[in-house]
N, C-alpha and C. Protein backbone atom coordinates (compact mmCIF):
# COMPACT_ATOMS: atom_id res chain seq x y z
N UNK A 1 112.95 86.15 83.42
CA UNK A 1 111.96 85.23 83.98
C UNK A 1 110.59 85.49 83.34
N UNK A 2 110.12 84.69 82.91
CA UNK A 2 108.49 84.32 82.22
C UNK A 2 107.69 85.26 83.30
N UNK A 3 106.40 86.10 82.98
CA UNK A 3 105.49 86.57 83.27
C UNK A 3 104.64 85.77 83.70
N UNK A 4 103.96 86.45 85.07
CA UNK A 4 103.07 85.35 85.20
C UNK A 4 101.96 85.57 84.49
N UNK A 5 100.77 84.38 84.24
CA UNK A 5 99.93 84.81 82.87
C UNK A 5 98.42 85.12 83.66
N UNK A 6 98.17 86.38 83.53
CA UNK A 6 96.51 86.80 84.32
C UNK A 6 95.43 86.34 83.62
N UNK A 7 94.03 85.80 84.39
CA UNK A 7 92.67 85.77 83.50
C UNK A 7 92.23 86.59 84.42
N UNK A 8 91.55 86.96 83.50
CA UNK A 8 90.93 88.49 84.08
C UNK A 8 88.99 87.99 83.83
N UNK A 9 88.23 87.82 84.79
CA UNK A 9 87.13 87.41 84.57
C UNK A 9 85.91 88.62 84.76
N UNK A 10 85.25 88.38 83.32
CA UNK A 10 84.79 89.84 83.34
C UNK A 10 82.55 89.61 83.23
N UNK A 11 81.72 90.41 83.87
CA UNK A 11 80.11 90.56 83.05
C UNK A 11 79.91 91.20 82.61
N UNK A 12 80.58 92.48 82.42
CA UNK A 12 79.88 93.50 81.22
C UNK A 12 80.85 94.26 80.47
N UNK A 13 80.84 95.50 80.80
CA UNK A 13 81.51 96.53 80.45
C UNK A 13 83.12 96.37 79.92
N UNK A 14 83.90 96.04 80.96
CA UNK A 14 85.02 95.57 81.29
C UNK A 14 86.51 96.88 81.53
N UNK A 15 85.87 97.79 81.93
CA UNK A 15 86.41 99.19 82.50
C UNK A 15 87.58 99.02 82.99
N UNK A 16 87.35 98.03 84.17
CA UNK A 16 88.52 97.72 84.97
C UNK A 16 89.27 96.74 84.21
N UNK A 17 88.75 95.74 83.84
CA UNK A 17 89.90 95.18 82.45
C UNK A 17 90.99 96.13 81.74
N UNK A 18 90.21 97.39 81.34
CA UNK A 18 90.74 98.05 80.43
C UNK A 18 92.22 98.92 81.02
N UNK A 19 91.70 99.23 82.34
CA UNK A 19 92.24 99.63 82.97
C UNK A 19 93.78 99.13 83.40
N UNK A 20 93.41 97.87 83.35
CA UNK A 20 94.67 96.91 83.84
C UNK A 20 95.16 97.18 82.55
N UNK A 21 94.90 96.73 81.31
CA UNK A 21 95.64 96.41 80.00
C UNK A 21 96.49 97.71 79.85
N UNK A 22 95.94 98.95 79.79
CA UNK A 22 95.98 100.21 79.50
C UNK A 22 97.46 100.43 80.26
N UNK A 23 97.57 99.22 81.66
CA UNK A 23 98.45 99.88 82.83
C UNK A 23 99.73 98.69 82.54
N UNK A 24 99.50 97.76 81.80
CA UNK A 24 100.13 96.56 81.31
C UNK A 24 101.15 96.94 79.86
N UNK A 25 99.93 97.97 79.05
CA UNK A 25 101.02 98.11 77.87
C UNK A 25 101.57 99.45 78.28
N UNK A 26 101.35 100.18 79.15
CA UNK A 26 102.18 101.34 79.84
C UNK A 26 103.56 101.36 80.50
N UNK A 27 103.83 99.77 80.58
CA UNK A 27 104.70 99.42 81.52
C UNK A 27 104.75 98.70 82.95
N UNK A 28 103.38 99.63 83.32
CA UNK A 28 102.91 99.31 84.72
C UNK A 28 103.09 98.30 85.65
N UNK A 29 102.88 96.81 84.86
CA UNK A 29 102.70 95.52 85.12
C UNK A 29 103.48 94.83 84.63
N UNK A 30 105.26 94.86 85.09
CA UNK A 30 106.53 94.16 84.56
C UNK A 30 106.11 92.87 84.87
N UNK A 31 105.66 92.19 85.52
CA UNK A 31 105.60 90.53 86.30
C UNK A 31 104.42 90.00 85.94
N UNK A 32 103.59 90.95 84.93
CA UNK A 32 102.70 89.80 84.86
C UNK A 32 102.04 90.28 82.78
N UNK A 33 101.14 89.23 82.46
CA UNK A 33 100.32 89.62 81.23
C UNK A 33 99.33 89.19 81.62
N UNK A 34 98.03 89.58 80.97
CA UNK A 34 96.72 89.32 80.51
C UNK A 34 96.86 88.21 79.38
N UNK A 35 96.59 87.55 79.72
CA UNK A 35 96.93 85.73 78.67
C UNK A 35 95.06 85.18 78.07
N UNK A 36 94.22 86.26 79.29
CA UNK A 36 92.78 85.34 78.74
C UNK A 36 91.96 86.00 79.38
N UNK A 37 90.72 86.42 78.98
CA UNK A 37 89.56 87.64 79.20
C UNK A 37 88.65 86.43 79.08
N UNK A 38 87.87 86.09 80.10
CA UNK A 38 86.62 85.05 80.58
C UNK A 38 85.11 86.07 80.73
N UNK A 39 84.14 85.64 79.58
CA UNK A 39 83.15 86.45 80.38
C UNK A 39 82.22 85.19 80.74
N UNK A 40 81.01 85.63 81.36
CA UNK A 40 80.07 84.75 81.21
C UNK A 40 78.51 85.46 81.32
N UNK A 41 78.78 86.14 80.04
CA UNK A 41 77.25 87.21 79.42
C UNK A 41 77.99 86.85 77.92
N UNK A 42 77.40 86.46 77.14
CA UNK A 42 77.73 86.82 75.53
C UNK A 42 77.81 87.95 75.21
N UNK A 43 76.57 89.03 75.74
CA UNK A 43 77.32 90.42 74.91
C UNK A 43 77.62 91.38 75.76
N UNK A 44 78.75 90.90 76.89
CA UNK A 44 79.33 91.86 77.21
C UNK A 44 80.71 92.44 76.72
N UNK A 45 80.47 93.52 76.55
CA UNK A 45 81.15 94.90 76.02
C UNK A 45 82.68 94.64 76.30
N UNK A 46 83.28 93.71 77.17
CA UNK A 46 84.47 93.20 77.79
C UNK A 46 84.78 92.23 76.88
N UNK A 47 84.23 91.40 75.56
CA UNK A 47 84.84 90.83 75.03
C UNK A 47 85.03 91.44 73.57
N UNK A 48 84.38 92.62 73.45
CA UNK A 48 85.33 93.25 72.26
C UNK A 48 86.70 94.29 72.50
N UNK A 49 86.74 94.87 74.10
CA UNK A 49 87.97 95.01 74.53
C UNK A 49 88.96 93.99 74.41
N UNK A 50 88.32 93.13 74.58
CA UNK A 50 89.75 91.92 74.56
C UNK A 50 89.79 91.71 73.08
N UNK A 51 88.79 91.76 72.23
CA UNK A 51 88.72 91.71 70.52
C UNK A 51 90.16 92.76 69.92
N UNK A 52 89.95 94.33 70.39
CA UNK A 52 90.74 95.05 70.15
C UNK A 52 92.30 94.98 70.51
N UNK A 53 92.41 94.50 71.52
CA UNK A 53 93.76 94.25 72.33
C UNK A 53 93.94 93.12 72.36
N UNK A 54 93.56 91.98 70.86
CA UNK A 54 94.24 91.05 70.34
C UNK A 54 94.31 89.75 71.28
N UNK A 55 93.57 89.75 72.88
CA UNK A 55 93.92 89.03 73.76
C UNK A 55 92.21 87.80 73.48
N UNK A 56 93.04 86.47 73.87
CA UNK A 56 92.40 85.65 73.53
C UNK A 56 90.54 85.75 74.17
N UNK A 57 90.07 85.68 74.29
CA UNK A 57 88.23 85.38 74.98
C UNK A 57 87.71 84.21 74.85
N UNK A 58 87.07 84.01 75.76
CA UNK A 58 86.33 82.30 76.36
C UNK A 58 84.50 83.19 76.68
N UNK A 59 83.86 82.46 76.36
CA UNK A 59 82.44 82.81 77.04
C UNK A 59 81.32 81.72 77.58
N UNK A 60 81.42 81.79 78.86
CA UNK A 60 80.19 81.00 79.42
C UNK A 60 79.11 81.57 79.82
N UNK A 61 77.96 81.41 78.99
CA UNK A 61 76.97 82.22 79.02
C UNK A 61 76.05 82.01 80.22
N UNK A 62 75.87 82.77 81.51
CA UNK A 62 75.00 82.26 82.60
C UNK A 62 73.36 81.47 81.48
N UNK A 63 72.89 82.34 80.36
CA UNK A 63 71.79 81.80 79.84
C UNK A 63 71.69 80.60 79.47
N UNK A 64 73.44 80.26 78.46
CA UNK A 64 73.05 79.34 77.74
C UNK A 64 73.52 78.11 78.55
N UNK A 65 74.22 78.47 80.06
CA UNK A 65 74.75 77.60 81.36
C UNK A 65 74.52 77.95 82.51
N UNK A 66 73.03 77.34 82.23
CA UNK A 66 72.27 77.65 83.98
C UNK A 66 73.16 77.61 85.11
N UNK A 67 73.58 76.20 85.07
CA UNK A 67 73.55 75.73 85.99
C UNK A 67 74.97 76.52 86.55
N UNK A 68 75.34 76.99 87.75
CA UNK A 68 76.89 77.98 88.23
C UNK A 68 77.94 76.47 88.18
N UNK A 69 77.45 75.43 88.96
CA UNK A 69 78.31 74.38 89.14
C UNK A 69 79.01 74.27 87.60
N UNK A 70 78.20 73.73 86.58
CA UNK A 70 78.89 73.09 85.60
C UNK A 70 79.75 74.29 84.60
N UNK A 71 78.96 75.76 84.96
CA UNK A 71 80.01 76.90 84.21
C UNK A 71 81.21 76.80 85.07
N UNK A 72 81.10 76.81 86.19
CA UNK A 72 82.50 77.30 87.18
C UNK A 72 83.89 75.71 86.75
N UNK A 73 83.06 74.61 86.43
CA UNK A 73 83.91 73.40 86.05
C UNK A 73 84.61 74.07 84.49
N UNK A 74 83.48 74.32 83.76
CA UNK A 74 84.11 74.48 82.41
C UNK A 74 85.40 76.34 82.48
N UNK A 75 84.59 76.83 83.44
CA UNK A 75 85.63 78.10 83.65
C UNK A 75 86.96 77.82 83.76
N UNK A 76 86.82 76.85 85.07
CA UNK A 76 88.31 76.57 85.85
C UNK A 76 88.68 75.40 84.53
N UNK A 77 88.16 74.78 83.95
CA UNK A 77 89.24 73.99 82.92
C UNK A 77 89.52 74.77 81.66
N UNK A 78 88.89 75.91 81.09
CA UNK A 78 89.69 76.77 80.43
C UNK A 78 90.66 77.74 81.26
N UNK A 79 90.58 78.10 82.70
CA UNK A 79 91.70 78.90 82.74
C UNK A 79 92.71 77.71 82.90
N UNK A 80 93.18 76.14 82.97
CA UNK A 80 94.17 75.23 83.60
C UNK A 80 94.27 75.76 82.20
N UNK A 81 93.34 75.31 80.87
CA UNK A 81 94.03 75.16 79.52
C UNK A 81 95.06 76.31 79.43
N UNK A 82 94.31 77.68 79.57
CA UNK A 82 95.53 78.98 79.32
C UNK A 82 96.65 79.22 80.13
N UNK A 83 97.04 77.70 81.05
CA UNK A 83 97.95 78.25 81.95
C UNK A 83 98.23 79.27 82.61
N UNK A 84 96.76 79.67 83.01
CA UNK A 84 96.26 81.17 83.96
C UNK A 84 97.02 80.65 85.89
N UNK A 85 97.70 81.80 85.63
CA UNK A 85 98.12 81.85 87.68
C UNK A 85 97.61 82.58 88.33
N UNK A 86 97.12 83.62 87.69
CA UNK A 86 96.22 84.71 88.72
C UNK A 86 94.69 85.17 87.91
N UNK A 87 93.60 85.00 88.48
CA UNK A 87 92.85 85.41 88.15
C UNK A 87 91.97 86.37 89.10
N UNK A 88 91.69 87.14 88.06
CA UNK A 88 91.17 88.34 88.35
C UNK A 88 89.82 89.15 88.19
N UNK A 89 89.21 89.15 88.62
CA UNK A 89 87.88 89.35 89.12
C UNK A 89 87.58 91.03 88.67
N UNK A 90 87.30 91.13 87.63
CA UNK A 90 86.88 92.40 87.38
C UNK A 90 85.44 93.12 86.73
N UNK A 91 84.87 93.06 88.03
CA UNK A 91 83.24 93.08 87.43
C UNK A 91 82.83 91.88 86.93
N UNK A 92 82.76 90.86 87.70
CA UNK A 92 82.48 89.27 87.64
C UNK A 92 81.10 88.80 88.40
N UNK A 93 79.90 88.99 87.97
CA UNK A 93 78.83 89.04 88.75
C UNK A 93 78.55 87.96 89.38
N UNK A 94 79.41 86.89 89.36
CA UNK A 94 78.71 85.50 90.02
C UNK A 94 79.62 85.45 91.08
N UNK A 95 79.11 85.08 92.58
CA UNK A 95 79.93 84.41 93.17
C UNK A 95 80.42 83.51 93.59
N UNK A 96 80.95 83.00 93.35
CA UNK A 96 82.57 81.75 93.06
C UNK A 96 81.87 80.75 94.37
N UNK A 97 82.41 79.62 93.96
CA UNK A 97 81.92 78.61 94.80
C UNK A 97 83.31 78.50 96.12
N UNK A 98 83.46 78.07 97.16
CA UNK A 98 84.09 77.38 97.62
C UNK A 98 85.17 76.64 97.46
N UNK A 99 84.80 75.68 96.06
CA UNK A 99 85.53 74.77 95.59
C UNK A 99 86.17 75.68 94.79
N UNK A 100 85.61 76.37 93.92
CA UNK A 100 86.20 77.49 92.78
C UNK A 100 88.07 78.30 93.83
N UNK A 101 87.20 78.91 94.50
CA UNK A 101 88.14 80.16 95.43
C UNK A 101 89.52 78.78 95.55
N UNK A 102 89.30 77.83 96.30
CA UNK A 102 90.23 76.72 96.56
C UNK A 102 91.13 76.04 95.52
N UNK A 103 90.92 75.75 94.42
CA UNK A 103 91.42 76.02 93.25
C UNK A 103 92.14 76.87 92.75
N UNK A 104 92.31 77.97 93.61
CA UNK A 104 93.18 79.08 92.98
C UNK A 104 93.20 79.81 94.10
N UNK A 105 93.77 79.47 95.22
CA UNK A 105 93.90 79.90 96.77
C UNK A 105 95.21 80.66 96.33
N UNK A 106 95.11 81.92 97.29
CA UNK A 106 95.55 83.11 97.22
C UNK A 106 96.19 83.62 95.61
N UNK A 107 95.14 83.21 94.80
CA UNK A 107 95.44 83.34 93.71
C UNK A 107 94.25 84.18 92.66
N UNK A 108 93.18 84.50 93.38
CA UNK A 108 92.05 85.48 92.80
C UNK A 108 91.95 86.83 93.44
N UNK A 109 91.95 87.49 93.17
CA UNK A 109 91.81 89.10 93.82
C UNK A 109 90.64 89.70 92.68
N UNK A 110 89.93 90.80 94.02
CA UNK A 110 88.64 91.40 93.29
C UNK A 110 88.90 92.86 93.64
N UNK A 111 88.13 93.30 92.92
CA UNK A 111 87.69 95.34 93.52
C UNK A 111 86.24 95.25 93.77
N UNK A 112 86.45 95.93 94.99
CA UNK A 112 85.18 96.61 95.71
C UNK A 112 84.51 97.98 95.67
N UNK A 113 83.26 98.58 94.91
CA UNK A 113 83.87 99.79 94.97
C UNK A 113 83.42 100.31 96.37
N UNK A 114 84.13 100.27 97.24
CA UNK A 114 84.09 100.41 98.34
C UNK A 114 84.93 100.57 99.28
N UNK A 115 84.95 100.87 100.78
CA UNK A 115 86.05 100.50 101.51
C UNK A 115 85.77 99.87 102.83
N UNK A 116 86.10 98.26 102.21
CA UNK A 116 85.70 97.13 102.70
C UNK A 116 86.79 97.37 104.23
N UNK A 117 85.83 96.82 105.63
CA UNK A 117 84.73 95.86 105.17
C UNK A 117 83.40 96.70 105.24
N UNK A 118 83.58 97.77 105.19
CA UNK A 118 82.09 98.58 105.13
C UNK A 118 81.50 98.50 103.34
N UNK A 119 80.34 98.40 103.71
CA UNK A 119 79.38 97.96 102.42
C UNK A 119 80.14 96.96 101.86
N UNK A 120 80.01 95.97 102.38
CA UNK A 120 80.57 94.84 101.46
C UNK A 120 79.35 93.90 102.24
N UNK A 121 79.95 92.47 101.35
CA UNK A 121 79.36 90.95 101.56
C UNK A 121 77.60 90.79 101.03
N UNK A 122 77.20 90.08 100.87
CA UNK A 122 75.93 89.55 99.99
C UNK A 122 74.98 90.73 99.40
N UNK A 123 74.67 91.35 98.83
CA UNK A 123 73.88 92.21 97.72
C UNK A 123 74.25 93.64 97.41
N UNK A 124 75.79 93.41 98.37
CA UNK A 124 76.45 95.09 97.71
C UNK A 124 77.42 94.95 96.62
N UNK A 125 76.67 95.38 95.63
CA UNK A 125 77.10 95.02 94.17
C UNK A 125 76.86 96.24 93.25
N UNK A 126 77.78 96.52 92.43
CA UNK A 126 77.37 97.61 91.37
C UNK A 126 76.66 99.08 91.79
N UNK A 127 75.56 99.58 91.49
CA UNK A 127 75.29 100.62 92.19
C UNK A 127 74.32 100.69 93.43
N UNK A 128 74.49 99.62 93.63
CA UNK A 128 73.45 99.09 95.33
C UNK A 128 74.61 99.46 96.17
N UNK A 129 76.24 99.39 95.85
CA UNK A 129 76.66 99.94 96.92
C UNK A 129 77.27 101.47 97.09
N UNK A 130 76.99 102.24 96.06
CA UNK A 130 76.76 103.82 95.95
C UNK A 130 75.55 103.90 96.57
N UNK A 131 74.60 103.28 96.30
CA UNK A 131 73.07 103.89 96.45
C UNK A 131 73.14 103.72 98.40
N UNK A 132 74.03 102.60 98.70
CA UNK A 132 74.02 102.29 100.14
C UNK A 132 74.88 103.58 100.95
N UNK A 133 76.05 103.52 100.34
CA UNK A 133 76.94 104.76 101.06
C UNK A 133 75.88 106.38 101.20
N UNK A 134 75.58 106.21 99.97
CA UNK A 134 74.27 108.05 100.38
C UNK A 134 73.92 107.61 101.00
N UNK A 135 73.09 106.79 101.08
CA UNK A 135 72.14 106.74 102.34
C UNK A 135 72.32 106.82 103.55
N UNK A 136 73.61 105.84 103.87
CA UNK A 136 74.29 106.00 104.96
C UNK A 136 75.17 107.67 105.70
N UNK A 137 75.24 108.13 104.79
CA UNK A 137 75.50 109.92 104.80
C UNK A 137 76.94 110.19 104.89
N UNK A 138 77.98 108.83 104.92
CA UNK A 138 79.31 109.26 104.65
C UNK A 138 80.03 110.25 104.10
N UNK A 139 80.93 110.81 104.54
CA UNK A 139 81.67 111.46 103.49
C UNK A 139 82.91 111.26 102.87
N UNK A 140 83.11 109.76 103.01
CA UNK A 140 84.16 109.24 102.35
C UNK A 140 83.88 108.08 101.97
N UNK A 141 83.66 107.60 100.91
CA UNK A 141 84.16 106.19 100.14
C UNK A 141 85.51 105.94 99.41
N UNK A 142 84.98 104.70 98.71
CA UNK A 142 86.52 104.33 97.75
C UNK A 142 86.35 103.07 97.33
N UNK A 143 87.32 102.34 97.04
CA UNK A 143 87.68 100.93 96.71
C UNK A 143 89.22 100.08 97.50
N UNK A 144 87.91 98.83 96.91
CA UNK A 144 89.33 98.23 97.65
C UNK A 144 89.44 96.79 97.04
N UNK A 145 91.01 96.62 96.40
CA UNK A 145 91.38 95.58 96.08
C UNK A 145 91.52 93.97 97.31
N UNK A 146 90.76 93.13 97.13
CA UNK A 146 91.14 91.75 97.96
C UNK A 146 91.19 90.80 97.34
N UNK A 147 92.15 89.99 98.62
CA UNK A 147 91.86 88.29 97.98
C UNK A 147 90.98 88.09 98.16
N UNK A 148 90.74 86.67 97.22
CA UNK A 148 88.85 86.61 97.37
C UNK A 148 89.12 85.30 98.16
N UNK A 149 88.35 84.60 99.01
CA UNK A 149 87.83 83.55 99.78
C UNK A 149 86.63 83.16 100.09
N UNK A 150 86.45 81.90 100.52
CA UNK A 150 85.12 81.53 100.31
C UNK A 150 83.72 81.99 100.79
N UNK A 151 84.08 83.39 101.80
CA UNK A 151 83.25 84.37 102.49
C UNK A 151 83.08 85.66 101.25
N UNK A 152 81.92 86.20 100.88
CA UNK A 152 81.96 87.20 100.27
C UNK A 152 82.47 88.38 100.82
N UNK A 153 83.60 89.58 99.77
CA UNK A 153 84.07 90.67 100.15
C UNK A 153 84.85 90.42 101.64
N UNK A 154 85.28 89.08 102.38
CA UNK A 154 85.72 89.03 103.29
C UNK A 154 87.32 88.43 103.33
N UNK A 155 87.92 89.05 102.12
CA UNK A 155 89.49 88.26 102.43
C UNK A 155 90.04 89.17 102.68
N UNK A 156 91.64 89.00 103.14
CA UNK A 156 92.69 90.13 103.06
C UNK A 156 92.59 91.16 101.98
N UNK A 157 93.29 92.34 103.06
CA UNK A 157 93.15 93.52 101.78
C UNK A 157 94.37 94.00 101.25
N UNK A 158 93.89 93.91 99.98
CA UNK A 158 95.70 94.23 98.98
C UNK A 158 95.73 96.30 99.17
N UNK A 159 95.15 96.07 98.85
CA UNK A 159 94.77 98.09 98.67
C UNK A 159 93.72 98.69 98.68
N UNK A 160 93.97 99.65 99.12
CA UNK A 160 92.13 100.53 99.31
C UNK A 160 92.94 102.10 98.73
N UNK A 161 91.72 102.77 98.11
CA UNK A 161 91.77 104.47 98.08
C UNK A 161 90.87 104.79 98.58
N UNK A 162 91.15 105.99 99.12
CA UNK A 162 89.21 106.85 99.47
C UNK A 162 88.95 107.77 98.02
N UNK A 163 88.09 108.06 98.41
CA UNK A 163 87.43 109.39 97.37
C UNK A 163 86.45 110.33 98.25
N UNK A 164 86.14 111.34 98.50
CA UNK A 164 85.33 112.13 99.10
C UNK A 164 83.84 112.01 97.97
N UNK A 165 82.75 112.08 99.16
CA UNK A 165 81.52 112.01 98.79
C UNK A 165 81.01 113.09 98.99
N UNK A 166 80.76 113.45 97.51
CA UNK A 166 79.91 115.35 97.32
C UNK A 166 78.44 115.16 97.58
N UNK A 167 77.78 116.53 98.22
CA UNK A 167 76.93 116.59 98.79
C UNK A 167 75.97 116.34 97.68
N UNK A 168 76.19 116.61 96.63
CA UNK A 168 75.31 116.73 95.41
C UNK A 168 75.40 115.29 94.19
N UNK A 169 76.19 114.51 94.74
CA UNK A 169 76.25 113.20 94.23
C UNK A 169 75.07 112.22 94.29
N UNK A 170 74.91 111.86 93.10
CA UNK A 170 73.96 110.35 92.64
C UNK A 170 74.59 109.08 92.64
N UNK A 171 73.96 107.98 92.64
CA UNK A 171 74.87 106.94 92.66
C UNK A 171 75.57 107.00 91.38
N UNK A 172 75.12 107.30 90.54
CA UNK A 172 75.89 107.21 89.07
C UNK A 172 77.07 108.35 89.14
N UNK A 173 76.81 109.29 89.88
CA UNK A 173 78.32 110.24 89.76
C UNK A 173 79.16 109.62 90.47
N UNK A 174 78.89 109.46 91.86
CA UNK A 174 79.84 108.11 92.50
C UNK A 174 80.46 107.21 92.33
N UNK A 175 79.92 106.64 91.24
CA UNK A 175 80.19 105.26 91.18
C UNK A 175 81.41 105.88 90.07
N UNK A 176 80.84 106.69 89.29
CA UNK A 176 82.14 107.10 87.95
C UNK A 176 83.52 107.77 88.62
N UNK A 177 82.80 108.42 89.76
CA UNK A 177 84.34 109.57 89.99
C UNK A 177 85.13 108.02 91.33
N UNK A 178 84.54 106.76 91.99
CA UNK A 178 85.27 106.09 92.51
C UNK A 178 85.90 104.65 91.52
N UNK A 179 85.73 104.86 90.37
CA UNK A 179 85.93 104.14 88.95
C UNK A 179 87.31 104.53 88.76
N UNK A 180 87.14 106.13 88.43
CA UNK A 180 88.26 106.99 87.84
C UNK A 180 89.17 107.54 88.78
N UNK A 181 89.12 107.82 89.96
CA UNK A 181 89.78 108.36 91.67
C UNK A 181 90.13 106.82 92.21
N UNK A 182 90.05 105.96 92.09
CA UNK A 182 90.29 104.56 92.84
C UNK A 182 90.46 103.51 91.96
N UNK A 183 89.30 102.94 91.57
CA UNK A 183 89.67 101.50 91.08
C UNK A 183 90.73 101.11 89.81
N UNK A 184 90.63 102.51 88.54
CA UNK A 184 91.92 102.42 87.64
C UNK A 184 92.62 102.86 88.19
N UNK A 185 93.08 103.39 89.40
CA UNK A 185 94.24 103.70 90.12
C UNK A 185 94.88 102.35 90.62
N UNK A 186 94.14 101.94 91.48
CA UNK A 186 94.73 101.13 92.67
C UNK A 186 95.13 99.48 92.25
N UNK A 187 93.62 99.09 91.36
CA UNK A 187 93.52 97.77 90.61
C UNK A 187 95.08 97.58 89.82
N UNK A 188 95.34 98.33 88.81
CA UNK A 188 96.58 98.14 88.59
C UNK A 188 97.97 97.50 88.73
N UNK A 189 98.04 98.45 89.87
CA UNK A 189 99.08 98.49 91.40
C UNK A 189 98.87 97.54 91.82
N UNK A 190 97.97 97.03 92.45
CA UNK A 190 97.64 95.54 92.94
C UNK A 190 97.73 94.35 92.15
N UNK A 191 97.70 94.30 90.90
CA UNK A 191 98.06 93.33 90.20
C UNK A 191 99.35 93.00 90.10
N UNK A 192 99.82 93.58 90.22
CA UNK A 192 100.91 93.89 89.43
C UNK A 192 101.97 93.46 91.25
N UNK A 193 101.66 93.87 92.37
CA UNK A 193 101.97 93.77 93.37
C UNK A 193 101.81 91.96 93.86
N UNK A 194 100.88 91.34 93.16
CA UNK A 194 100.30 90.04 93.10
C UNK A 194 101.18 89.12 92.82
N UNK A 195 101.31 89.87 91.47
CA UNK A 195 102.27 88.97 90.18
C UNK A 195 103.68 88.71 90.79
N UNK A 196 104.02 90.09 91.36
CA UNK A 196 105.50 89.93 91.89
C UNK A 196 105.64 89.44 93.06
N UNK A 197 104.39 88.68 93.92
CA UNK A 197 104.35 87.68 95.00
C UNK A 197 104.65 86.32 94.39
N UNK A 198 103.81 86.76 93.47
CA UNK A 198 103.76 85.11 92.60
C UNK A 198 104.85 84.30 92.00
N UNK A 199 105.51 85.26 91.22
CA UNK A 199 106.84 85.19 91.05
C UNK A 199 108.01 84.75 91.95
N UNK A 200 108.12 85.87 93.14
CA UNK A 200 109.02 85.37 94.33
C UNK A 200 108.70 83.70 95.07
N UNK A 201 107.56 83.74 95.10
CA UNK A 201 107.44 82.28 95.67
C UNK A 201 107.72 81.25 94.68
N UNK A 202 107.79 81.20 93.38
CA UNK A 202 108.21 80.27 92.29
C UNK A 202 109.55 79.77 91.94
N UNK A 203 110.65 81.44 92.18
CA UNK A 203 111.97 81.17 92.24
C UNK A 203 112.43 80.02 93.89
């Protein structure tokens, strides 16, 4: 049976991209491929990962496409073109319209680095939500894989890890050791757990 085909929608770096691919040509991810790497920054660092690993790239530049409405139209008609079934939200700084999420209902999943629903929903993003957990004085964070819906950080949850929070941690050590302890852990697994939903409901 055909794989189902992932877009993986990426703004910078593309870590967790890498992560998936890394877990894709490992074996990891029998039910599904990476078919199309979407950014929408021109020079993010996520489209020469996809350069190296031969996988196709699309770019809608928030600069050179103000406007979110008319990128999110031209997004969603390049992923129909790549015959994308799951897309995937990996370090994707914009958030998705309504109409977008509906278009691809129970069919987008994101990582949090977090463990939603704590520090999640409107401006906990990147290291605003390390910088939030110190503050807050926890001693446990993590991540967590969800579906995405038209509420921010508020859909079902596919998977979560913790990670313990050292007394002597910055947001930048945090954010790396719940990168490397969680999100290339779990993101993976969850895809891949997706794909083989996706699949069963097709047969």
């Amino acid at each position: 049976m055909e794989k189902v085909r992932i877009a993986i929608l990426c703004s910078g770096g593309g870590t967790n991209f890498q992560a998936i691919y890394d877990a894709q040509q490992a074996g990891m991810i029998p039910d599904g491929e990476i078919a199309l790497v979407v950014c929408d920054h021109a020079e993010a660092f996520a489209l020469e990962r996809a350069r190296r690993a031969g996988i196709p790239a699309a770019v809608f530049d928030r600069v050179a496409i103000p406007d979110r409405g008319e990128r999110e139209r031209r997004i969603l008609a390049c992923l129909k073109e790549n015959g994308a079934e799951l897309v995937v939200l990996a370090g994707f700084m914009t958030i998705l319209s309504p109409a977008f999420v509906a278009a691809y209902e129970n069919r987008i999943v994101n990582i949090h680095p977090a463990l939603l629903p704590n520090f999640g929903g409107k401006g906990f993003y990147g290291l605003h939500v390390h910088e939030a957990v110190l503050k807050a004085g926890v001693k446990v964070t993590g991540a967590t894989v969800h579906y995405v819906v038209a509420d921010c950080d508020a859909g079902p949850v596919i998977a979560q890890k913790e990670v313990e929070v050292k007394e002597n941690d910055t947001p930048e050590s945090l954010q790396k050791r719940v990168m490397r302890e969680a999100e290339w852990v779990i993101f993976p697994q969850a895809v891949e757990e997706v794909c083989k939903k996706i699949k069963g409901e097709q047969r």
